[in-house]
N, C-alpha and C. Protein backbone atom coordinates (compact mmCIF):
# COMPACT_ATOMS: atom_id res chain seq x y z
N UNK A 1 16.13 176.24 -62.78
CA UNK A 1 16.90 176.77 -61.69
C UNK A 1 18.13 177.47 -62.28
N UNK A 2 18.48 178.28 -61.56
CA UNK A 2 19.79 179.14 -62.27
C UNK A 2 20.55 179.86 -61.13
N UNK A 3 21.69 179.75 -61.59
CA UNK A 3 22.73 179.70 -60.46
C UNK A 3 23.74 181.01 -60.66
N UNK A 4 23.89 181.88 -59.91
CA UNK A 4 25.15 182.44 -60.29
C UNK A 4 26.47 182.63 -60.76
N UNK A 5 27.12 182.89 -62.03
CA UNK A 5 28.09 182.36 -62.90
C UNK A 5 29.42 182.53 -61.36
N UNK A 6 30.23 181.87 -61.75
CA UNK A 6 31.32 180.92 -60.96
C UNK A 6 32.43 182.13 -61.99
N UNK A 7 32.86 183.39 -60.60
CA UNK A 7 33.52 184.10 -61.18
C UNK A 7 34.95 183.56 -61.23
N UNK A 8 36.28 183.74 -62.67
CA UNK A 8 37.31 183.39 -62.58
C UNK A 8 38.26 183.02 -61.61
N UNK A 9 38.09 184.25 -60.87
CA UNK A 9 38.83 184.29 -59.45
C UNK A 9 38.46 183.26 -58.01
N UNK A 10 37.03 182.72 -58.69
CA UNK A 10 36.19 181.73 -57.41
C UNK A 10 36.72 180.83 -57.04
N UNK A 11 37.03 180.27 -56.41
CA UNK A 11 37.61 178.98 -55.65
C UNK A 11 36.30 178.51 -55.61
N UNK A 12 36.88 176.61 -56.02
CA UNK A 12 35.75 175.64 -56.03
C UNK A 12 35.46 175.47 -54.95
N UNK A 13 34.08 175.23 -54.58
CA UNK A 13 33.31 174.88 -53.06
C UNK A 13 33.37 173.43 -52.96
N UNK A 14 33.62 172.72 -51.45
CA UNK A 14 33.27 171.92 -51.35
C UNK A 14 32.55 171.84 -49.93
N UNK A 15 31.64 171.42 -50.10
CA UNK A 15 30.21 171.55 -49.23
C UNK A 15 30.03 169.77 -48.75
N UNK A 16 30.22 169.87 -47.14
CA UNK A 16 29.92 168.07 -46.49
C UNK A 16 28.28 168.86 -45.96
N UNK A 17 27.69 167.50 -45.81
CA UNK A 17 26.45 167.69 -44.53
C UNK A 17 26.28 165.92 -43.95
N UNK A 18 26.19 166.36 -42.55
CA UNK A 18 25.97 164.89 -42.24
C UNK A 18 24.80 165.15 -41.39
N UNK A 19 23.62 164.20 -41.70
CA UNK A 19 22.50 165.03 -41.29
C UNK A 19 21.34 163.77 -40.80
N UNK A 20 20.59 163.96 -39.98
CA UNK A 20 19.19 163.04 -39.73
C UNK A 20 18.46 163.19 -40.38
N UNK A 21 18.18 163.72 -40.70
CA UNK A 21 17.00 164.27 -42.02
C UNK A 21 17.39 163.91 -43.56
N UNK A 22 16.07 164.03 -43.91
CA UNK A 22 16.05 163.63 -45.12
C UNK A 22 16.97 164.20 -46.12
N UNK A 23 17.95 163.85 -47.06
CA UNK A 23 18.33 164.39 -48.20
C UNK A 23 17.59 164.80 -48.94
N UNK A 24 18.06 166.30 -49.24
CA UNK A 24 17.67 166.75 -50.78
C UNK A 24 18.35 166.69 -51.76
N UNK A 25 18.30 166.48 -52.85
CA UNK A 25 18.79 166.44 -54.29
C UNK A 25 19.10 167.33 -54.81
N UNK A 26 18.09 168.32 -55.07
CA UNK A 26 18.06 169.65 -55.33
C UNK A 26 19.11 170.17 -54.48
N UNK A 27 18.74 170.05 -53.11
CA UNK A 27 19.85 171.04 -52.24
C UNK A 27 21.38 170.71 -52.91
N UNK A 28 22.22 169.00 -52.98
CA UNK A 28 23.09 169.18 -53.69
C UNK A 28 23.35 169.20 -55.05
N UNK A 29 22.24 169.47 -55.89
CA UNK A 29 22.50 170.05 -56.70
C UNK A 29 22.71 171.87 -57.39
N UNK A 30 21.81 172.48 -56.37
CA UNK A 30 22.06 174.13 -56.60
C UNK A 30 23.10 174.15 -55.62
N UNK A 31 24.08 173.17 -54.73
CA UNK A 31 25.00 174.04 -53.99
C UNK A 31 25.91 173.68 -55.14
N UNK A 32 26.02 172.93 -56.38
CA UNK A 32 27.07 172.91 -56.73
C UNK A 32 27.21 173.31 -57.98
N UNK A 33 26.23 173.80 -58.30
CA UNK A 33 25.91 174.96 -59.77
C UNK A 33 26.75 175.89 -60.32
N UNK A 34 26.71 176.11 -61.55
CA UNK A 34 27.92 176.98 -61.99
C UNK A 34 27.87 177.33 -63.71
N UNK A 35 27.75 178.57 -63.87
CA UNK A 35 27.31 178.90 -65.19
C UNK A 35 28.42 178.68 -65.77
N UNK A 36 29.72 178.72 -65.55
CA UNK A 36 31.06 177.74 -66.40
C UNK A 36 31.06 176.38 -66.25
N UNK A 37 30.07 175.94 -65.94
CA UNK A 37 29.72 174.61 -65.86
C UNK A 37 28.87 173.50 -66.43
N UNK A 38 29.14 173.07 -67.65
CA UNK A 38 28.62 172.49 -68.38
C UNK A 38 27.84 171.14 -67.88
N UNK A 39 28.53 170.69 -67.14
CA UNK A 39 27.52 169.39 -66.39
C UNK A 39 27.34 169.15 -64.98
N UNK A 40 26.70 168.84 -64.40
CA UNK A 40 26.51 168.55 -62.84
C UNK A 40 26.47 166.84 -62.82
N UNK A 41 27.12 165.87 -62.30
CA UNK A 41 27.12 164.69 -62.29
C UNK A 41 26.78 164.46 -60.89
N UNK A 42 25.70 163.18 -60.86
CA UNK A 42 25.23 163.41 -59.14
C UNK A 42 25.02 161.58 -59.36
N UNK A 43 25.45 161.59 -57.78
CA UNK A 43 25.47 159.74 -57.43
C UNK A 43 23.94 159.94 -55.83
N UNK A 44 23.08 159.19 -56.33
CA UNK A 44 22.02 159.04 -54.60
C UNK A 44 21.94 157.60 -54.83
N UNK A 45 22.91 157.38 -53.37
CA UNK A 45 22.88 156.32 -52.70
C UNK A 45 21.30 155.75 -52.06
N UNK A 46 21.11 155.01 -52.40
CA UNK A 46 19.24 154.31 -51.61
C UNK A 46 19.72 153.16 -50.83
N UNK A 47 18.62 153.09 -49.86
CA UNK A 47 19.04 151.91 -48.81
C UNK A 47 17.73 150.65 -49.88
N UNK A 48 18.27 149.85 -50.04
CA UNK A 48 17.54 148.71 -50.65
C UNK A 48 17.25 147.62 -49.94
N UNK A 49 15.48 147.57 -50.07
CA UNK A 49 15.54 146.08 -49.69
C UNK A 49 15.89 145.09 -50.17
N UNK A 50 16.68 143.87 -49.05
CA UNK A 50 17.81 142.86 -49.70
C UNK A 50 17.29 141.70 -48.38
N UNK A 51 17.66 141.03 -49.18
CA UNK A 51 17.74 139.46 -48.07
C UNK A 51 19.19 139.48 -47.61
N UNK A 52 19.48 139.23 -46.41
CA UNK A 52 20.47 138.71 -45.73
C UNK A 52 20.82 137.72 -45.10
N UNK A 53 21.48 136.80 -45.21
CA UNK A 53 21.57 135.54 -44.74
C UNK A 53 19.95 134.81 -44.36
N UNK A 54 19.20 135.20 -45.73
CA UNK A 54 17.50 134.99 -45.34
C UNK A 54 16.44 135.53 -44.63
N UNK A 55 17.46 137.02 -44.12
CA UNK A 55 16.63 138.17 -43.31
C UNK A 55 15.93 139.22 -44.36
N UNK A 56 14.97 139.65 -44.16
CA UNK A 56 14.55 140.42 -44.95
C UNK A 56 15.32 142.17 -44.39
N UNK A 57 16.02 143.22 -45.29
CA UNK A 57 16.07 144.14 -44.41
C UNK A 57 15.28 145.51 -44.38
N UNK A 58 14.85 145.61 -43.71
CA UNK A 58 14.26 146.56 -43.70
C UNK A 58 14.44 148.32 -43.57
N UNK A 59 15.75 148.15 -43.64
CA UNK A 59 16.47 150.29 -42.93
C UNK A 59 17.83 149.71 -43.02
N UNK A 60 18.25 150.60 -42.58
CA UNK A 60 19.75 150.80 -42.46
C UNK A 60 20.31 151.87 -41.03
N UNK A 61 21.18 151.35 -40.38
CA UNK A 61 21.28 152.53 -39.34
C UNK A 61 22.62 152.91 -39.45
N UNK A 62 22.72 154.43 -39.44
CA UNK A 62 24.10 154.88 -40.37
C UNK A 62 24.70 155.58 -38.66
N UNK A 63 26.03 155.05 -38.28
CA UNK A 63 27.01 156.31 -37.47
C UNK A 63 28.01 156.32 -37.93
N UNK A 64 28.56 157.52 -37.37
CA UNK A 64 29.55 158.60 -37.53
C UNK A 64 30.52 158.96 -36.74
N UNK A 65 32.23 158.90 -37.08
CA UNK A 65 33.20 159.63 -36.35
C UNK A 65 32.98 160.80 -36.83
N UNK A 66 32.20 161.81 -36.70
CA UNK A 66 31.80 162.74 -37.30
C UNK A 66 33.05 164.13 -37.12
N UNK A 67 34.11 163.84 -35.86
CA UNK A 67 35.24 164.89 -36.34
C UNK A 67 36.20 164.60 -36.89
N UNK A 68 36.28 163.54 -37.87
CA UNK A 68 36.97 163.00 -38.65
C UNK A 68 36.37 163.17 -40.26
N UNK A 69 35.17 162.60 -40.30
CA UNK A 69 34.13 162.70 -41.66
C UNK A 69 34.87 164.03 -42.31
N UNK A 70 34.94 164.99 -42.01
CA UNK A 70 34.93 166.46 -42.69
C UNK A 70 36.33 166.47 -42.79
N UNK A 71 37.45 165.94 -41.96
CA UNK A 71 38.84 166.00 -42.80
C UNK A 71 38.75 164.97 -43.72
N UNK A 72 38.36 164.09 -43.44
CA UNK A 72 38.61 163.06 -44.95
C UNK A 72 38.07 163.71 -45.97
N UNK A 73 36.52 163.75 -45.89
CA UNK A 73 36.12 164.35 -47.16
C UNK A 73 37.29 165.40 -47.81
N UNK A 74 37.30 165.99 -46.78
CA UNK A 74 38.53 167.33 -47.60
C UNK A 74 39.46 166.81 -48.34
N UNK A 75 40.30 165.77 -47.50
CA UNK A 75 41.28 165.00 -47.99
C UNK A 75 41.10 164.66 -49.65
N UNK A 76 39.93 164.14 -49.39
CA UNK A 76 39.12 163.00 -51.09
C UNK A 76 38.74 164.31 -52.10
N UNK A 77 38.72 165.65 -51.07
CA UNK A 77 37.79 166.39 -52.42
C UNK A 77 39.72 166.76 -52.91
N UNK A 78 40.71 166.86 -52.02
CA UNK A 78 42.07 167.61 -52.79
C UNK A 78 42.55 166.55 -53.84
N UNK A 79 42.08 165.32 -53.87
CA UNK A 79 42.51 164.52 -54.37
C UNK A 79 41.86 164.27 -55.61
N UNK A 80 40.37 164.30 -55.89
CA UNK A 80 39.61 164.92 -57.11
C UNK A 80 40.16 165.87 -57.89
N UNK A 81 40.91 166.89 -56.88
CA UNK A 81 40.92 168.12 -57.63
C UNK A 81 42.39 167.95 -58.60
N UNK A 82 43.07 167.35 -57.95
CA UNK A 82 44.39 166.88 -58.09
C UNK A 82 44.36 166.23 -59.95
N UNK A 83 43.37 165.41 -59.13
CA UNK A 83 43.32 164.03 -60.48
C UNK A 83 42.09 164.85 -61.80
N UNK A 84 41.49 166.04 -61.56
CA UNK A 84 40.65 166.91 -62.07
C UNK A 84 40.48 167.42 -61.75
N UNK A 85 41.43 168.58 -62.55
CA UNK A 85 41.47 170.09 -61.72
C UNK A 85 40.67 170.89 -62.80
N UNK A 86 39.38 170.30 -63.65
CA UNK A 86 38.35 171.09 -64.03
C UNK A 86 37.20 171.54 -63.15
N UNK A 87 37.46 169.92 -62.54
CA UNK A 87 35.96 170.31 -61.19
C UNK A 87 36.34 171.43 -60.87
N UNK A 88 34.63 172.07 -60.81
CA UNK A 88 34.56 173.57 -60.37
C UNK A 88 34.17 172.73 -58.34
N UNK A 89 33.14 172.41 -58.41
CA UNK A 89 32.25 172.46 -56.99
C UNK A 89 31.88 171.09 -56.54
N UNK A 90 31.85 170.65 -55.32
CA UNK A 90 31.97 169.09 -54.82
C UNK A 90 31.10 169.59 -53.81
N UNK A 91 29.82 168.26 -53.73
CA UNK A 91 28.88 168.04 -52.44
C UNK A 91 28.72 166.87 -51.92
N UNK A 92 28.75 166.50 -50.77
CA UNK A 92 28.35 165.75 -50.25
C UNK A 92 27.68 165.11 -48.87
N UNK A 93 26.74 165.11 -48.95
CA UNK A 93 25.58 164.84 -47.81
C UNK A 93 25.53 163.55 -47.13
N UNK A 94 25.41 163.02 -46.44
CA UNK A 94 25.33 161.61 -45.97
C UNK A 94 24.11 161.96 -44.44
N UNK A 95 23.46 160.93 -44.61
CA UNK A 95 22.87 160.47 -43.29
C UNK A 95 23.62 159.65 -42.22
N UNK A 96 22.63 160.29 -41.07
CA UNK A 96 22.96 159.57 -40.18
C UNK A 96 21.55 158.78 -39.74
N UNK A 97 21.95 157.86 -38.48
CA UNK A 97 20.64 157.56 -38.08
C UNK A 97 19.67 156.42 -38.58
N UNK A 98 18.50 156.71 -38.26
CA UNK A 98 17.80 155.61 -39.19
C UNK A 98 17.24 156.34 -40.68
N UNK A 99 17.60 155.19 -41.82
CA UNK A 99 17.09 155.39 -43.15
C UNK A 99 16.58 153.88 -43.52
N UNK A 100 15.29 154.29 -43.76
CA UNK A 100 14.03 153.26 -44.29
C UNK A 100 14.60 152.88 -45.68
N UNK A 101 14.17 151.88 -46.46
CA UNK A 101 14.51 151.45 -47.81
C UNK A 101 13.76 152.38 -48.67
N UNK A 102 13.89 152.58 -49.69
CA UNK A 102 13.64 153.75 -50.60
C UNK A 102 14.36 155.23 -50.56
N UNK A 103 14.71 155.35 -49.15
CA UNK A 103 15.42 156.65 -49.36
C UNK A 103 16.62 156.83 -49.31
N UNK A 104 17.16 158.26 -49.75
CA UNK A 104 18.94 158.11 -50.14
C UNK A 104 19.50 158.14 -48.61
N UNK A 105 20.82 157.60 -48.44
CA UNK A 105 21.88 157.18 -47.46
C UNK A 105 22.32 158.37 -47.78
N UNK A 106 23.30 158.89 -49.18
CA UNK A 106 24.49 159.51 -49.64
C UNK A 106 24.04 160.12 -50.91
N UNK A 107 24.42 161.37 -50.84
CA UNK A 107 24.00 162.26 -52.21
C UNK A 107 25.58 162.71 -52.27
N UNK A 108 26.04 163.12 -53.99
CA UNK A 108 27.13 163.29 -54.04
C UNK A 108 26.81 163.81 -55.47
N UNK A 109 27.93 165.16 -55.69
CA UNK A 109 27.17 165.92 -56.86
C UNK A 109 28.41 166.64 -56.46
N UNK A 110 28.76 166.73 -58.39
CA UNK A 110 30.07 167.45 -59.11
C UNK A 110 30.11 168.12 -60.03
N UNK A 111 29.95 169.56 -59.93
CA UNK A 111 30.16 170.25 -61.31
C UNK A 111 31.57 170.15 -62.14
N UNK A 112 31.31 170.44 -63.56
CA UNK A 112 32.78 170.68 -64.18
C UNK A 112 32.31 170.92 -65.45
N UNK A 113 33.30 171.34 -66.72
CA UNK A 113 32.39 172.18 -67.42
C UNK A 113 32.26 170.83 -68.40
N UNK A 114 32.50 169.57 -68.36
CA UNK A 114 32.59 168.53 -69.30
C UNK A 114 32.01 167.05 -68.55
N UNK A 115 31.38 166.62 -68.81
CA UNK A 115 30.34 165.44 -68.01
C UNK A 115 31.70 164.59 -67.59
N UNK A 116 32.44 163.59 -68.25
CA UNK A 116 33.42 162.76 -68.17
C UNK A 116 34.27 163.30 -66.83
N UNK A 117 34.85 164.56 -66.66
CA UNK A 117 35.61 164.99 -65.70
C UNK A 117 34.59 164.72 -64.54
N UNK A 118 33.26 165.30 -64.32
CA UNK A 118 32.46 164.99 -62.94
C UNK A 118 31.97 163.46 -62.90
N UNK A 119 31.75 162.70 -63.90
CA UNK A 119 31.61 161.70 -63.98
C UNK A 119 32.49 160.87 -62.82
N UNK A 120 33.88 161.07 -63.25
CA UNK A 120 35.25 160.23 -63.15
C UNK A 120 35.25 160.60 -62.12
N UNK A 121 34.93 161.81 -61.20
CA UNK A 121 35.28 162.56 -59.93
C UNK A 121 34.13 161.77 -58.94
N UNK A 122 32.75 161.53 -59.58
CA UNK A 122 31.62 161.25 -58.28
C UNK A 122 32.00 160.04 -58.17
N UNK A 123 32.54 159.34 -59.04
CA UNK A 123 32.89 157.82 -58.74
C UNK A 123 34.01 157.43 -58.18
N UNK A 124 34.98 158.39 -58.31
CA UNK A 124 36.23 158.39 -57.11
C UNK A 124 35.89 158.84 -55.92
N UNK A 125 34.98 159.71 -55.76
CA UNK A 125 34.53 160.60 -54.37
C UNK A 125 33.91 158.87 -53.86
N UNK A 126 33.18 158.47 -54.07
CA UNK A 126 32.08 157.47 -53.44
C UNK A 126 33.11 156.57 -53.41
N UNK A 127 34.06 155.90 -54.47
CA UNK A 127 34.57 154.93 -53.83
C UNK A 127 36.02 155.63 -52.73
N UNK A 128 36.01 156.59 -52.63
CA UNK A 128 36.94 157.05 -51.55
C UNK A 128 36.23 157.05 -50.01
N UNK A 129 35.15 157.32 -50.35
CA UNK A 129 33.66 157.54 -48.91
C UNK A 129 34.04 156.15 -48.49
N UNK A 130 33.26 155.34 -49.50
CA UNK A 130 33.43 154.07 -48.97
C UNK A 130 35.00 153.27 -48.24
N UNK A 131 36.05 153.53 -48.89
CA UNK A 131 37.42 153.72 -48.29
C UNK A 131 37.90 154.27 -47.13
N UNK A 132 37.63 155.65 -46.62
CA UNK A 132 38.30 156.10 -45.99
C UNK A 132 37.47 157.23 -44.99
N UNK A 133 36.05 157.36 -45.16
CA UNK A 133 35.42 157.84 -44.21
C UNK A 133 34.63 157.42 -43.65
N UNK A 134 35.10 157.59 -41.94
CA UNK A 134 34.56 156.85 -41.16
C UNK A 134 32.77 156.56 -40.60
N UNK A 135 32.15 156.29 -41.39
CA UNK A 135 30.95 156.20 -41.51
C UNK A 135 30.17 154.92 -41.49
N UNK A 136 29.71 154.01 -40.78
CA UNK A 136 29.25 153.03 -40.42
C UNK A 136 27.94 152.66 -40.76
N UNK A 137 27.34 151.54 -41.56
CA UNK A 137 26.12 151.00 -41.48
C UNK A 137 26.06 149.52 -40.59
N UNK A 138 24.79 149.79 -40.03
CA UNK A 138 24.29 148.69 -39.37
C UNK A 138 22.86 148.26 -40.44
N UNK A 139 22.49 146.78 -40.52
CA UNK A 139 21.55 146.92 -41.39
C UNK A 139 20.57 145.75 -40.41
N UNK A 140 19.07 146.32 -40.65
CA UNK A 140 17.98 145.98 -39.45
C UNK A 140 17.25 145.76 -40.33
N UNK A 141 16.40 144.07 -39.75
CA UNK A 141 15.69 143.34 -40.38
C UNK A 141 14.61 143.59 -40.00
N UNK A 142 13.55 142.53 -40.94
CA UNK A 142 12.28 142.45 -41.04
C UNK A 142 12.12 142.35 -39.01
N UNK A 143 12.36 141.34 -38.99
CA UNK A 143 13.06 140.45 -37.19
C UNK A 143 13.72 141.05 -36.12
N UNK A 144 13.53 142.92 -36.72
CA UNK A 144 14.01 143.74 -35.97
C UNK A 144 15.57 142.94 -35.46
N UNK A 145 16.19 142.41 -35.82
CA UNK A 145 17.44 141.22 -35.48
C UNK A 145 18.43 142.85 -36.04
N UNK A 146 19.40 142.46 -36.60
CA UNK A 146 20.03 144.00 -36.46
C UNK A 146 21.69 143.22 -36.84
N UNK A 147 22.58 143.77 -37.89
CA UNK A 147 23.79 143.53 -38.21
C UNK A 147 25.07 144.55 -38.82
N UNK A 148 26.11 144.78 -38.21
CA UNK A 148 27.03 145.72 -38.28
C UNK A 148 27.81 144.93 -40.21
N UNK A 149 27.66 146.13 -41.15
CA UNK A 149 28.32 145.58 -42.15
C UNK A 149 29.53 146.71 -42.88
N UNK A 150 30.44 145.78 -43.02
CA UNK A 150 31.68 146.56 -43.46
C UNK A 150 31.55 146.84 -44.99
N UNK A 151 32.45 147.49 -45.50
CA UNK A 151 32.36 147.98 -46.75
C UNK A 151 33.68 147.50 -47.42
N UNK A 152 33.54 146.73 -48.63
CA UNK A 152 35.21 145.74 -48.65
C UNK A 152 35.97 146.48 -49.28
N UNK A 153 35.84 147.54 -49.67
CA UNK A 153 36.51 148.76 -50.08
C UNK A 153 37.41 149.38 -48.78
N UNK A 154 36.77 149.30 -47.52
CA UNK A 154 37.29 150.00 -46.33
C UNK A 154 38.91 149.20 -45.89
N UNK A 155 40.04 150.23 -45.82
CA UNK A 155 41.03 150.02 -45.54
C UNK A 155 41.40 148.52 -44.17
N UNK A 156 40.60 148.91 -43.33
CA UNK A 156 40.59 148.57 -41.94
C UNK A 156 39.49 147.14 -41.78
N UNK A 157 38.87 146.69 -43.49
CA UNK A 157 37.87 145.39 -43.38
C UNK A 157 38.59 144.15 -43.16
N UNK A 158 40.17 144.40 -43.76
CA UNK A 158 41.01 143.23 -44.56
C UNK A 158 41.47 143.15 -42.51
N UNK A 159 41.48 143.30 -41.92
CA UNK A 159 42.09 143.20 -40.39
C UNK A 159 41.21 142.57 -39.60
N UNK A 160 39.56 142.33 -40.36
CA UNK A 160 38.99 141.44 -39.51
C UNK A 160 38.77 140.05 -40.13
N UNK A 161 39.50 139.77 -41.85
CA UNK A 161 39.16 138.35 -42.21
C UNK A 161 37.89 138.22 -42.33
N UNK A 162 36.71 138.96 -42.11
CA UNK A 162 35.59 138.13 -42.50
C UNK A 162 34.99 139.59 -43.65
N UNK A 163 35.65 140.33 -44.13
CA UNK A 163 35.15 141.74 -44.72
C UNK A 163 34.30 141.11 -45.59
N UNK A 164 34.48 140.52 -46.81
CA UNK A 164 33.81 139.73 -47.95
C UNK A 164 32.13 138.71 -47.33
N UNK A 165 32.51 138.33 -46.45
CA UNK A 165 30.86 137.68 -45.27
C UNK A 165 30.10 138.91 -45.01
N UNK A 166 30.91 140.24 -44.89
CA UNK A 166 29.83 141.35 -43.71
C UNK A 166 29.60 142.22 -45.21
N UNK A 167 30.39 141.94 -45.89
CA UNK A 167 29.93 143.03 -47.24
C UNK A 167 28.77 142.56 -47.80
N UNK A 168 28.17 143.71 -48.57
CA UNK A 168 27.18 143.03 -49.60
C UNK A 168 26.66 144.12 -50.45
């Protein structure tokens, strides 16, 4: 695949999708391509099957403050750029809806012209997602039974006392 060189003057892209459908990989990886770009570093989130309090789970059901999602992200990508201002290009996709076990939740993909800089960036982006954008899993069992779980990273978990029980 080959991408069009990332002229001097280009301002880095940052590209959200919040979507029902399936993630592509590829898709965030050619949106964030760049012939001054020595590495593309990419994080895909999978919904895993896990036991829960002895439930088997089976999916995951993802919602969204979805006119909020796209300022945070922005927020998290100025703050990448801040803390690595090599990153050329930032993606990130998330589902909504229902996602079966095996497939990705969250794709997240960072060019820059040195692996370590996108490295350091997809792992601040994700633990910022998990922090500060408002994005919700519910996780649904074998028992069709069904449970809302927080993320103990999320600002707003420590206000219900039980964040560390609903995490996992």
């Amino acid at each position: 695949m080959s991408w069009p060189p990332m002229a001097a003057s280009e301002k880095g892209r940052d590209i959200f999708k919040l979507s029902r459908d399936w993630l592509s990989v590829e898709e965030a990886v050619a949106a964030v391509g760049s012939a001054s770009c020595g590495a593309i570093s990419l994080f895909i989130g999978t919904t895993r099957e896990d036991q829960s309090a002895g439930r088997k789970v089976i999916g995951l059901e993802y919602e969204a403050y979805e006119a909020m999602v796209t300022s945070e992200l922005a927020e998290l990508c100025r703050d990448v750029r801040a803390r690595w201002p090599d990153v050329a290009h930032i993606c990130v996709h998330h589902r909504l809806g229902w996602v079966p076990v095996g497939e990705a939740s969250v794709v997240a993909a960072v060019s820059s012209p040195h692996r370590q800089q996108g490295q350091r960036a997809v792992a601040h982006l994700l633990d910022g997602l998990k922090a500060k954008v408002p994005v919700w899993k519910k996780e649904v069992y074998e028992d069709r039974g069904a449970s809302w779980k927080e993320n103990a990273e999320c600002a707003w978990a420590s206000c219900h006392g039980n964040a560390a029980a609903l995490n996992h």
